[in-house]
C-alpha atoms as a PDB file:
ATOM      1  CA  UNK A   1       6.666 -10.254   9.621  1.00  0.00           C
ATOM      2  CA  UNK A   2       5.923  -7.703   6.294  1.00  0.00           C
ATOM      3  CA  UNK A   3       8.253  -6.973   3.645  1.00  0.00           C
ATOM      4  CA  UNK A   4      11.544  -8.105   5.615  1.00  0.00           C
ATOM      5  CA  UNK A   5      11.383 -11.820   4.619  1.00  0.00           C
ATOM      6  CA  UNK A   6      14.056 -11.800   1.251  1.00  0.00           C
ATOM      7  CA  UNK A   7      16.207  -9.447  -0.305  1.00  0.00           C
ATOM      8  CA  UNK A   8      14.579  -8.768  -3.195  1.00  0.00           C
ATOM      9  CA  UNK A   9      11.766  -7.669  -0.694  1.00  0.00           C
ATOM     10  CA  UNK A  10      14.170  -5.233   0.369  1.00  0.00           C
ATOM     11  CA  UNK A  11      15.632  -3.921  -2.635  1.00  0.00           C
ATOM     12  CA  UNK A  12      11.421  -3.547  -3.914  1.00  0.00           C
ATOM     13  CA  UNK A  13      10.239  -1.548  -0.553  1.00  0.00           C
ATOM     14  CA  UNK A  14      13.446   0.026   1.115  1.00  0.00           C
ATOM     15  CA  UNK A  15      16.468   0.826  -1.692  1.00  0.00           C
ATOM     16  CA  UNK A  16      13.802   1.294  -4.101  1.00  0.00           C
ATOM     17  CA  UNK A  17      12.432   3.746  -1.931  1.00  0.00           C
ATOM     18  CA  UNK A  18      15.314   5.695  -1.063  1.00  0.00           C
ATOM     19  CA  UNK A  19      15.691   5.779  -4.966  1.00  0.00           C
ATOM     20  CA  UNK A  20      12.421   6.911  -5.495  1.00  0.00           C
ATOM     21  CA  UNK A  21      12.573  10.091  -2.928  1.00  0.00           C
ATOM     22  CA  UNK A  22      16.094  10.974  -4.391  1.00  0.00           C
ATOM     23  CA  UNK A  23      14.597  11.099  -8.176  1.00  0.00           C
ATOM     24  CA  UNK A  24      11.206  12.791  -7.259  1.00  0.00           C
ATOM     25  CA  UNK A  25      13.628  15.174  -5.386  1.00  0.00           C
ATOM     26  CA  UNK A  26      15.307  15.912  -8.400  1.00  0.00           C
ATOM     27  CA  UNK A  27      12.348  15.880 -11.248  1.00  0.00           C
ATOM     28  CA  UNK A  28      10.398  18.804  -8.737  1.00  0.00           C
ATOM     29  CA  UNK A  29       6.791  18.974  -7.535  1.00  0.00           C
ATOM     30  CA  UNK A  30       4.140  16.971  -8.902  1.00  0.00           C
ATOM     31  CA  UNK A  31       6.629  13.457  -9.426  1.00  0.00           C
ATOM     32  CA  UNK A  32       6.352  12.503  -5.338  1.00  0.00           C
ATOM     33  CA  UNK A  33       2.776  11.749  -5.051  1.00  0.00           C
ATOM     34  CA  UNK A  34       2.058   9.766  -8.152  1.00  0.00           C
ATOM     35  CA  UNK A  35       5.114   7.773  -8.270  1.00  0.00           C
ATOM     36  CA  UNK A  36       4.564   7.065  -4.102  1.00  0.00           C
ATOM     37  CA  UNK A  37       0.614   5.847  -5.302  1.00  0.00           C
ATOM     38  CA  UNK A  38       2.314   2.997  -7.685  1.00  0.00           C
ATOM     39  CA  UNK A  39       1.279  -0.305  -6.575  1.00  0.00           C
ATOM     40  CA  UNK A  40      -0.912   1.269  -3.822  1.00  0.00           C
ATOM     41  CA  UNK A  41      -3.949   2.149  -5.843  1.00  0.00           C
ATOM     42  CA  UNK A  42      -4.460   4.797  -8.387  1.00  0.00           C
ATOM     43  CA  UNK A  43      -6.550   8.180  -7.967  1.00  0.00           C
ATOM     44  CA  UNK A  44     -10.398   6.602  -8.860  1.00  0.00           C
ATOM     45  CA  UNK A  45      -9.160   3.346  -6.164  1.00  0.00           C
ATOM     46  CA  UNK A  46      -8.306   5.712  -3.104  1.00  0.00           C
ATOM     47  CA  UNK A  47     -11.522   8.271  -3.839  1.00  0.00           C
ATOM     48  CA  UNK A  48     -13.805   4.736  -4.352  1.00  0.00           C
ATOM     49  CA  UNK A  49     -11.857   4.428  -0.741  1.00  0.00           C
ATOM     50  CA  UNK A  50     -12.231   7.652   1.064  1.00  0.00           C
ATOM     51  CA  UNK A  51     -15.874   8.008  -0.014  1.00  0.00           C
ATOM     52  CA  UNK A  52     -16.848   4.513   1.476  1.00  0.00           C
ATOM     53  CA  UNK A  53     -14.780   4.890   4.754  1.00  0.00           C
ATOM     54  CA  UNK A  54     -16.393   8.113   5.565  1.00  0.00           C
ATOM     55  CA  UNK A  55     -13.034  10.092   5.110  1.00  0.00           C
ATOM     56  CA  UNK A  56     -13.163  14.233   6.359  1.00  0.00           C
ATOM     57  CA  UNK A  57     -11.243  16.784   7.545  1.00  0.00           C
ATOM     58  CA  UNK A  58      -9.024  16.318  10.576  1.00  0.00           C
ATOM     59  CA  UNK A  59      -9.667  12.986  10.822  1.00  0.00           C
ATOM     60  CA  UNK A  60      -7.009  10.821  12.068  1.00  0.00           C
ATOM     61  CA  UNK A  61      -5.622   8.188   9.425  1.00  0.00           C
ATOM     62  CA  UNK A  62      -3.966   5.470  10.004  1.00  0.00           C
ATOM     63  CA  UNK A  63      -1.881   4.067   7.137  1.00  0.00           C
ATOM     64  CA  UNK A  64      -0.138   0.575   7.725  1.00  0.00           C
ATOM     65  CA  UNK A  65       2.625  -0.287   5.412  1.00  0.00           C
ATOM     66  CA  UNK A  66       2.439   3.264   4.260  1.00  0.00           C
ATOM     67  CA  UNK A  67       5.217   2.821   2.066  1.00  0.00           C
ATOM     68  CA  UNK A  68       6.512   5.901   0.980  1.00  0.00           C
ATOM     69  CA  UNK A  69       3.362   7.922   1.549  1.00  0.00           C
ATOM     70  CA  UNK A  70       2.275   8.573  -1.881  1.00  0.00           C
ATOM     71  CA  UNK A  71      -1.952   7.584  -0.719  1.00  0.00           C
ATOM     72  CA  UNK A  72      -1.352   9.257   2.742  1.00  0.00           C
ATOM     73  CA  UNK A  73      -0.436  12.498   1.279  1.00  0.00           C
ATOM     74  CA  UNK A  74      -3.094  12.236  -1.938  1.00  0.00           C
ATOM     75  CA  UNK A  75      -5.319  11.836   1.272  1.00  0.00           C
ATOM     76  CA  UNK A  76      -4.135  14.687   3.065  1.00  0.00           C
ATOM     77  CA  UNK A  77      -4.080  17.198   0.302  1.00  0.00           C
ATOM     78  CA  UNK A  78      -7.073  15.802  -1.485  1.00  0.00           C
ATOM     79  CA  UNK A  79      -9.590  15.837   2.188  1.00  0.00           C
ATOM     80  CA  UNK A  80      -7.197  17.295   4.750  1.00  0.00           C
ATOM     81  CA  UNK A  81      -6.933  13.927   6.761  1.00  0.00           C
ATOM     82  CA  UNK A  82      -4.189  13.440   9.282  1.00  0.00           C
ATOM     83  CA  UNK A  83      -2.190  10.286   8.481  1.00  0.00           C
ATOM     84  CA  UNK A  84      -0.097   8.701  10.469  1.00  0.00           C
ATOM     85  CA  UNK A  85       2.350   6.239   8.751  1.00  0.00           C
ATOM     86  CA  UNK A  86       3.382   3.483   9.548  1.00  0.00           C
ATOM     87  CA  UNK A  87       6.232   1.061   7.229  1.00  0.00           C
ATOM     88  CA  UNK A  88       8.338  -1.395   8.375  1.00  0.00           C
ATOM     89  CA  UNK A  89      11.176  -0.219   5.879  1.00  0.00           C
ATOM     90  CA  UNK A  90      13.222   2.896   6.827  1.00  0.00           C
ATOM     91  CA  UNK A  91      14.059   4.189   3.887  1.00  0.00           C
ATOM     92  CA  UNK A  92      10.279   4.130   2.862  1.00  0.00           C
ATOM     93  CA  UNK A  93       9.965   6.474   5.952  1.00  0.00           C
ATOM     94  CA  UNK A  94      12.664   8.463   5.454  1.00  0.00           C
ATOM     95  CA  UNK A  95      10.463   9.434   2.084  1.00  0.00           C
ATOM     96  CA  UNK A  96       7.183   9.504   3.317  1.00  0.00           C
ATOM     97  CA  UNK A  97       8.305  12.170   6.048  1.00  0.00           C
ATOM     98  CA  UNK A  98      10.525  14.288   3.709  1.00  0.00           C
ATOM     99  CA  UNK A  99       8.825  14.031   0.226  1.00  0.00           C
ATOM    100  CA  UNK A 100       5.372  14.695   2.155  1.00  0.00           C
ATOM    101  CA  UNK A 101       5.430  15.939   5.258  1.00  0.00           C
ATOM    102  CA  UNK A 102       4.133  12.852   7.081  1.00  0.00           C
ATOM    103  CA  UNK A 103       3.687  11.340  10.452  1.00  0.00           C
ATOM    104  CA  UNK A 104       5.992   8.567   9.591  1.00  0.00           C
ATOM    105  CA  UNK A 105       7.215   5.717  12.117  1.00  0.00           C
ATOM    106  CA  UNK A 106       9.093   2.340  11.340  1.00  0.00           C
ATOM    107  CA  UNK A 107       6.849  -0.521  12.674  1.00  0.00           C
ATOM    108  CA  UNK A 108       5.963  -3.771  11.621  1.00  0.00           C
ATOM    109  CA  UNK A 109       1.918  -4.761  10.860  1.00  0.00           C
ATOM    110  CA  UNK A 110       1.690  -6.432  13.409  1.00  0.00           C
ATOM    111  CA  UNK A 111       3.187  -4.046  16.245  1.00  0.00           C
ATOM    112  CA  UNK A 112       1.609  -0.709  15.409  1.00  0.00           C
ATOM    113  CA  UNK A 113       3.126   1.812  17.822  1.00  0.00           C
ATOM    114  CA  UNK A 114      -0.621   3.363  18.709  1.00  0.00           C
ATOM    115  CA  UNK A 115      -3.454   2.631  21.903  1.00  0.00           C
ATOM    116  CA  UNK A 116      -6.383   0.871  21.225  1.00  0.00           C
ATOM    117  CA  UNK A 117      -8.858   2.620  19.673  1.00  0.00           C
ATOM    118  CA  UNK A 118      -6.522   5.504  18.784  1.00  0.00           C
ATOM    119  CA  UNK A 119      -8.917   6.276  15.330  1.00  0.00           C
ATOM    120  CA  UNK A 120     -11.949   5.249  13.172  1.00  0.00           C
ATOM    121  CA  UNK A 121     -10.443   5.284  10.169  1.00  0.00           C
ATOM    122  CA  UNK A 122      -7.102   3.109   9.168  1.00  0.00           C
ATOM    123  CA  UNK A 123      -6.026   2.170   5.626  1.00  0.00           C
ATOM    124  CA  UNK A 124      -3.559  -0.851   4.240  1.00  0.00           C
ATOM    125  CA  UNK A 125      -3.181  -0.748   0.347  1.00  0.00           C
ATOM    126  CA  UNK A 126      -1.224  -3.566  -1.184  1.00  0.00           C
ATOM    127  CA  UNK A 127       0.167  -4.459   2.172  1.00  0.00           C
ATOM    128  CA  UNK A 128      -1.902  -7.899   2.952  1.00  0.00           C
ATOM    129  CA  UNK A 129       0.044  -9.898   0.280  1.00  0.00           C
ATOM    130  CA  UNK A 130       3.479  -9.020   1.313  1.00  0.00           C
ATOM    131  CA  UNK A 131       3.389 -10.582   4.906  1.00  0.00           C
ATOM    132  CA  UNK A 132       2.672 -14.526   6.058  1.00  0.00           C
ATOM    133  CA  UNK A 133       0.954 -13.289   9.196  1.00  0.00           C
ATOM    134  CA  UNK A 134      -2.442 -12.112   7.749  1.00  0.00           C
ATOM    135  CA  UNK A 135      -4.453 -12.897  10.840  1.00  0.00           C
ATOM    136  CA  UNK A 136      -2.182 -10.786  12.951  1.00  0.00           C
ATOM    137  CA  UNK A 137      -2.033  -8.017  10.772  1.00  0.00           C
ATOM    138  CA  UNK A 138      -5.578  -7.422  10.696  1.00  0.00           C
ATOM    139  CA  UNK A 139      -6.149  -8.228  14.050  1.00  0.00           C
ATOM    140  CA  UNK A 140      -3.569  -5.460  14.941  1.00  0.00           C
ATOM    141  CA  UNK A 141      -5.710  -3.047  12.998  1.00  0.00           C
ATOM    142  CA  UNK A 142      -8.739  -4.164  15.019  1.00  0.00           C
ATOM    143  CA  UNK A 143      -7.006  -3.035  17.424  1.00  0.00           C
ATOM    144  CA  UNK A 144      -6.217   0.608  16.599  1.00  0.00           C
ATOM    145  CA  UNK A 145      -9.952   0.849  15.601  1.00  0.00           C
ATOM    146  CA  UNK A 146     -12.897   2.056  17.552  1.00  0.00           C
ATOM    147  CA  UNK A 147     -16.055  -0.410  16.825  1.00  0.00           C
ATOM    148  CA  UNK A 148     -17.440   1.106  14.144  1.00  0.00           C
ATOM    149  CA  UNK A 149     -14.470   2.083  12.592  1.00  0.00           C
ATOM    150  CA  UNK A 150     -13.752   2.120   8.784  1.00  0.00           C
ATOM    151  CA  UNK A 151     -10.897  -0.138   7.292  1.00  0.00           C
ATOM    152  CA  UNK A 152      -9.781   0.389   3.969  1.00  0.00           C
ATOM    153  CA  UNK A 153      -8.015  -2.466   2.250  1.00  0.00           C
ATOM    154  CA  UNK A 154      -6.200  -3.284  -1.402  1.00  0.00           C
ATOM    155  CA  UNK A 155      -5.459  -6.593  -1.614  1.00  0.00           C
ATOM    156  CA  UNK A 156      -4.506  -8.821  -4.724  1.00  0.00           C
ATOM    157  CA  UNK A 157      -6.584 -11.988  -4.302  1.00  0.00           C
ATOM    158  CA  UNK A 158      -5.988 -15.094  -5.877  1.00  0.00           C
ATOM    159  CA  UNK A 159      -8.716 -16.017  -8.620  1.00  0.00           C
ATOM    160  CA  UNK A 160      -7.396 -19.405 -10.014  1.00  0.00           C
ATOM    161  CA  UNK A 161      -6.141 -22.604  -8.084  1.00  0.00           C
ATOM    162  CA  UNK A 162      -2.789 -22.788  -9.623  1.00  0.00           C
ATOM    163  CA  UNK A 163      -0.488 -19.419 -10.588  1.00  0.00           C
ATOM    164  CA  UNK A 164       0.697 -19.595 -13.940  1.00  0.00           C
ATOM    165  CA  UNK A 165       3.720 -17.800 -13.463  1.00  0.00           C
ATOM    166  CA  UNK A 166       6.174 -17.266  -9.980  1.00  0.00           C
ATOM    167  CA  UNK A 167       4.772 -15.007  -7.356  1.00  0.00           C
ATOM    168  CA  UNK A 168       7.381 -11.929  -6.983  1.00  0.00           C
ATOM    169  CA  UNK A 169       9.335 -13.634  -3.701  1.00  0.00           C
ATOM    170  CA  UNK A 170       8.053 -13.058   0.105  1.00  0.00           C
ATOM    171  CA  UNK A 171       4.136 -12.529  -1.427  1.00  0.00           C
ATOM    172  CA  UNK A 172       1.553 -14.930  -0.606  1.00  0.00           C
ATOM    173  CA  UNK A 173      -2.058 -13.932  -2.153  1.00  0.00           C
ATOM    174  CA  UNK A 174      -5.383 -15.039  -0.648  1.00  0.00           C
ATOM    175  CA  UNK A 175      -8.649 -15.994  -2.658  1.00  0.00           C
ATOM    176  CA  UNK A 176     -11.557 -14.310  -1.454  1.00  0.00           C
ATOM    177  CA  UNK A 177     -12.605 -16.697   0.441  1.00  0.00           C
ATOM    178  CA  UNK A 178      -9.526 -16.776   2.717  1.00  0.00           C
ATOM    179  CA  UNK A 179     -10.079 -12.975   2.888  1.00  0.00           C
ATOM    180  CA  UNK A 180     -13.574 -13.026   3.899  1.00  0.00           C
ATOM    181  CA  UNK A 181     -12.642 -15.783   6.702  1.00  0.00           C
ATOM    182  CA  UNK A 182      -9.557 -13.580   8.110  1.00  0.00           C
ATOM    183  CA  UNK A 183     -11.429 -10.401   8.165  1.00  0.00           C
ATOM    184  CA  UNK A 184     -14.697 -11.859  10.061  1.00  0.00           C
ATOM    185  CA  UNK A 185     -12.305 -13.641  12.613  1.00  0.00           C
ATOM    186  CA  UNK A 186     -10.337 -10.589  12.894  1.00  0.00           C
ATOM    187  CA  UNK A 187     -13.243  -8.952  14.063  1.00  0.00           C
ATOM    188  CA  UNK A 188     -14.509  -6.884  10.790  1.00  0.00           C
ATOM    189  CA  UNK A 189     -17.944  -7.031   8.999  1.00  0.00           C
ATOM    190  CA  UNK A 190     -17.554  -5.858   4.951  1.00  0.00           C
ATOM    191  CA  UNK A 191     -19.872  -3.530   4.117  1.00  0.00           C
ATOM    192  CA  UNK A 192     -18.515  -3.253   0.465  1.00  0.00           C
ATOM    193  CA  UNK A 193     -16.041  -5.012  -2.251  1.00  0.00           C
ATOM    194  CA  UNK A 194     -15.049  -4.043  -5.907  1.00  0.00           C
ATOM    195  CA  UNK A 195     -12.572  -4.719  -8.615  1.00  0.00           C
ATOM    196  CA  UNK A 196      -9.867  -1.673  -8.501  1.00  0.00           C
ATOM    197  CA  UNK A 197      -9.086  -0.551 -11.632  1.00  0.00           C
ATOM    198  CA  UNK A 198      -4.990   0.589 -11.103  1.00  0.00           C
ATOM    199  CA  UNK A 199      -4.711   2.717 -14.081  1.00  0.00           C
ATOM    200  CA  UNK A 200      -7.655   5.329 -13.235  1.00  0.00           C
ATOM    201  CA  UNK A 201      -5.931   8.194 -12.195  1.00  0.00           C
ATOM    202  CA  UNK A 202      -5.971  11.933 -13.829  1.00  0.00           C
ATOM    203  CA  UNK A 203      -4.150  13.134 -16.802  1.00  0.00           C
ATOM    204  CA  UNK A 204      -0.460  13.424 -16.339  1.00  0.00           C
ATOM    205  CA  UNK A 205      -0.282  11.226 -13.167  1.00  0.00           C
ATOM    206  CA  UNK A 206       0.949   8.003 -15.088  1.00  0.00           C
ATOM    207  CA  UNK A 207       3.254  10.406 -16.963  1.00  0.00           C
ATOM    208  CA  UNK A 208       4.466  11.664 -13.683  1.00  0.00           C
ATOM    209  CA  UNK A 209       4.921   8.024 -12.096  1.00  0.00           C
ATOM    210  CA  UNK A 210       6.858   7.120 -15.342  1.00  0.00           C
ATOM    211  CA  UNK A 211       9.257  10.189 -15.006  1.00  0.00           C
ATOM    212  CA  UNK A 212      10.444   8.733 -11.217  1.00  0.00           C
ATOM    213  CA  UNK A 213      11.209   5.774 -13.128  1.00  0.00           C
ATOM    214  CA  UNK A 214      12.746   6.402 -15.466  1.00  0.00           C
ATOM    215  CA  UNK A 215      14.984   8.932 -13.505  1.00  0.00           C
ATOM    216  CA  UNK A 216      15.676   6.140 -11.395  1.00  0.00           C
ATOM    217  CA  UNK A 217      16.585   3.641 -13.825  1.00  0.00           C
ATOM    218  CA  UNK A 218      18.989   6.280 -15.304  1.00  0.00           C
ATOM    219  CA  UNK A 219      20.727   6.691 -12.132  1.00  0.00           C
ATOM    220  CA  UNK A 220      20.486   3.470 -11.093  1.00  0.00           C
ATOM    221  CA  UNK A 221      19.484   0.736 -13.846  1.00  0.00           C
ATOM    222  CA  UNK A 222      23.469  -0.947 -13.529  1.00  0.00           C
ATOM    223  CA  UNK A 223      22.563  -1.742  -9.925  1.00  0.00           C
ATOM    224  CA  UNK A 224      21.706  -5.619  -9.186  1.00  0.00           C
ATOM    225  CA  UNK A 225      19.272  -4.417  -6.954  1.00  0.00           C
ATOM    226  CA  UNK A 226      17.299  -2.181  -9.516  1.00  0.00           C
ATOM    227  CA  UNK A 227      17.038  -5.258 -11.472  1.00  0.00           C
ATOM    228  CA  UNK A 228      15.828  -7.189  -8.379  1.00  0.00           C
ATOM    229  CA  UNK A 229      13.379  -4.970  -7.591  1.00  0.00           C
ATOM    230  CA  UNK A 230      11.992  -4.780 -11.678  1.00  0.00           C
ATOM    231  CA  UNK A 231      11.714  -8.199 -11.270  1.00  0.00           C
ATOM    232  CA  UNK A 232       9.261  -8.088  -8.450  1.00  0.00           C
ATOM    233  CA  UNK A 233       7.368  -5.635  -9.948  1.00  0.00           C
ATOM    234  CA  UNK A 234       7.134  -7.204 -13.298  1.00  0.00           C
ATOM    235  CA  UNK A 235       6.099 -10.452 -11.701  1.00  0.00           C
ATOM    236  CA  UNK A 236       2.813  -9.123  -9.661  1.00  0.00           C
ATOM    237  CA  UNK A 237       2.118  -7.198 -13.222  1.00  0.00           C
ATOM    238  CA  UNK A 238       2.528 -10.434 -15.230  1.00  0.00           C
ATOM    239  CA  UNK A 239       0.095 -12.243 -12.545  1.00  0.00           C
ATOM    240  CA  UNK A 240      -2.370  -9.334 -12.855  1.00  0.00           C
ATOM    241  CA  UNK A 241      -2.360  -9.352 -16.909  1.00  0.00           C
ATOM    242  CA  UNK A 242      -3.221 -12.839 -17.656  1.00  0.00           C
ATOM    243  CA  UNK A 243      -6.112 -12.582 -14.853  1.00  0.00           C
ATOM    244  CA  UNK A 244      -4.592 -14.648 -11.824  1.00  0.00           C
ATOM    245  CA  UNK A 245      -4.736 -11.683  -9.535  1.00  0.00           C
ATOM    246  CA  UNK A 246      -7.891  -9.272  -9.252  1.00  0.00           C
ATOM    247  CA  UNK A 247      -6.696  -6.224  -7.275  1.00  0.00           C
ATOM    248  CA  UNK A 248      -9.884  -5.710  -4.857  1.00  0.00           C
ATOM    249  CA  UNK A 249     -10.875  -2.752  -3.007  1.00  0.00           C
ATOM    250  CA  UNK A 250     -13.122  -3.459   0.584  1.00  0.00           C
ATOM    251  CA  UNK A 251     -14.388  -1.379   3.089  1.00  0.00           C
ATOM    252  CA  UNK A 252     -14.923  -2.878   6.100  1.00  0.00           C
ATOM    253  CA  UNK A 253     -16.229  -2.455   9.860  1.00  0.00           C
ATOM    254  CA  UNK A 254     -14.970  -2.699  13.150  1.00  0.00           C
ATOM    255  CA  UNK A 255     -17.745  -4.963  15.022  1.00  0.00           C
END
């Protein structure tokens, strides 16, 4: 399963979506994008991305645990892609297809709604951590692939042997090692690996981001569940700052 395990789960990726496409709604164009990129890679991640994967226009993308579409539609504006998203949370699809236009299905990882083969290029940014079933999840996007297809991947491995603080509930992180081993048994040879550095995005994206939250928070900060989902949040950033998680961007190939 991905992101239906625990209901703080839920209040991070489905009422905090809903929230977050009725404040982006309200704060006008420019807020969707870069508050629906938070936690999914900023502007420098998804380019370091697109370049390696090959990315161009009209190509089909497919984007599991889309979320609410904030890197599907930086792709489609940005290099006129075609994403197709896929999110196992409805409200996160509600979003995705009425703050950008998307392609947007409900659908678990591991149950993509496509044929075999349907694309070479697929994407899953922050998505790995969030479900128990790694193996399945990539080998479902093995699936979708042609061989030689790109797959684009965020994940937030585990650098130390022992966490020094909770992990935010329903996440389980894997060192690189455990990465590397799921991905070749999945079927994927990586062709290239870096450190993604969250916070390089263009001037007035952050400030952007900040404005959906805080529009949020002022419509919704008495809520148990806004609390619940800060929570989550600030645990995977607490994890991040003293060094226990390295967000990673690969590229790998469908063999």
């Amino acid at each position: 399963m991905s992101r239906l395990d625990s209901d703080a789960m839920d209040d991070e990726f489905g009422v905090a979506a809903a929230w977050t496409e009725e404040a982006a709604r309200a704060l006008g164009p420019g807020h969707a994008v870069p508050a629906g990129c938070r936690g999914s890679g900023s502007v420098g991640a998804l380019r370091w991305l697109a370049d390696r994967m090959g990315l161009g226009a009209g190509e089909l993308l497919v984007d599991a645990g889309a979320g609410v579409g904030g890197p599907a539609a930086w792709a489609a504006g940005e290099l006129q892609v075609v994403p197709v998203c896929l999110e196992p949370m409805l409200p996160a699809v509600h979003a995705s297809r009425h703050l950008g236009g998307l392609a947007s299905a409900v659908a678990l990882g591991q149950a993509l709604p496509l044929r075999d083969g349907v694309t070479r290029a697929a994407w899953s940014l922050g998505v790995l951590c969030t479900t128990a079933d790694k193996a399945g999840a990539l080998a479902e996007l093995r699936r979708v692939l042609q061989p030689g297809g790109r797959l684009g991947l965020l994940v937030f491995v585990q650098v130390v042997d022992d966490l020094p603080a909770p992990a935010p509930e329903g996440n389980e992180f894997p060192t690189e090692e455990q990465l590397g081993r799921l991905l070749s048994e999945a079927g994927f040879r990586v062709e290239e690996q870096g450190a993604a550095d969250l916070h390089d995005n263009p001037p007035g994206w952050d400030e952007a981001a900040d404005a959906v939250d805080a529009e949020v928070e002022r419509r919704h900060g008495d809520d148990p569940r806004f609390a619940r989902s800060k929570a989550q949040a600030g645990a995977m950033g607490t994890l991040i700052g003293a060094g226990a998680l390295r967000p990673t961007l690969l590229v790998a190939t469908a063999v």
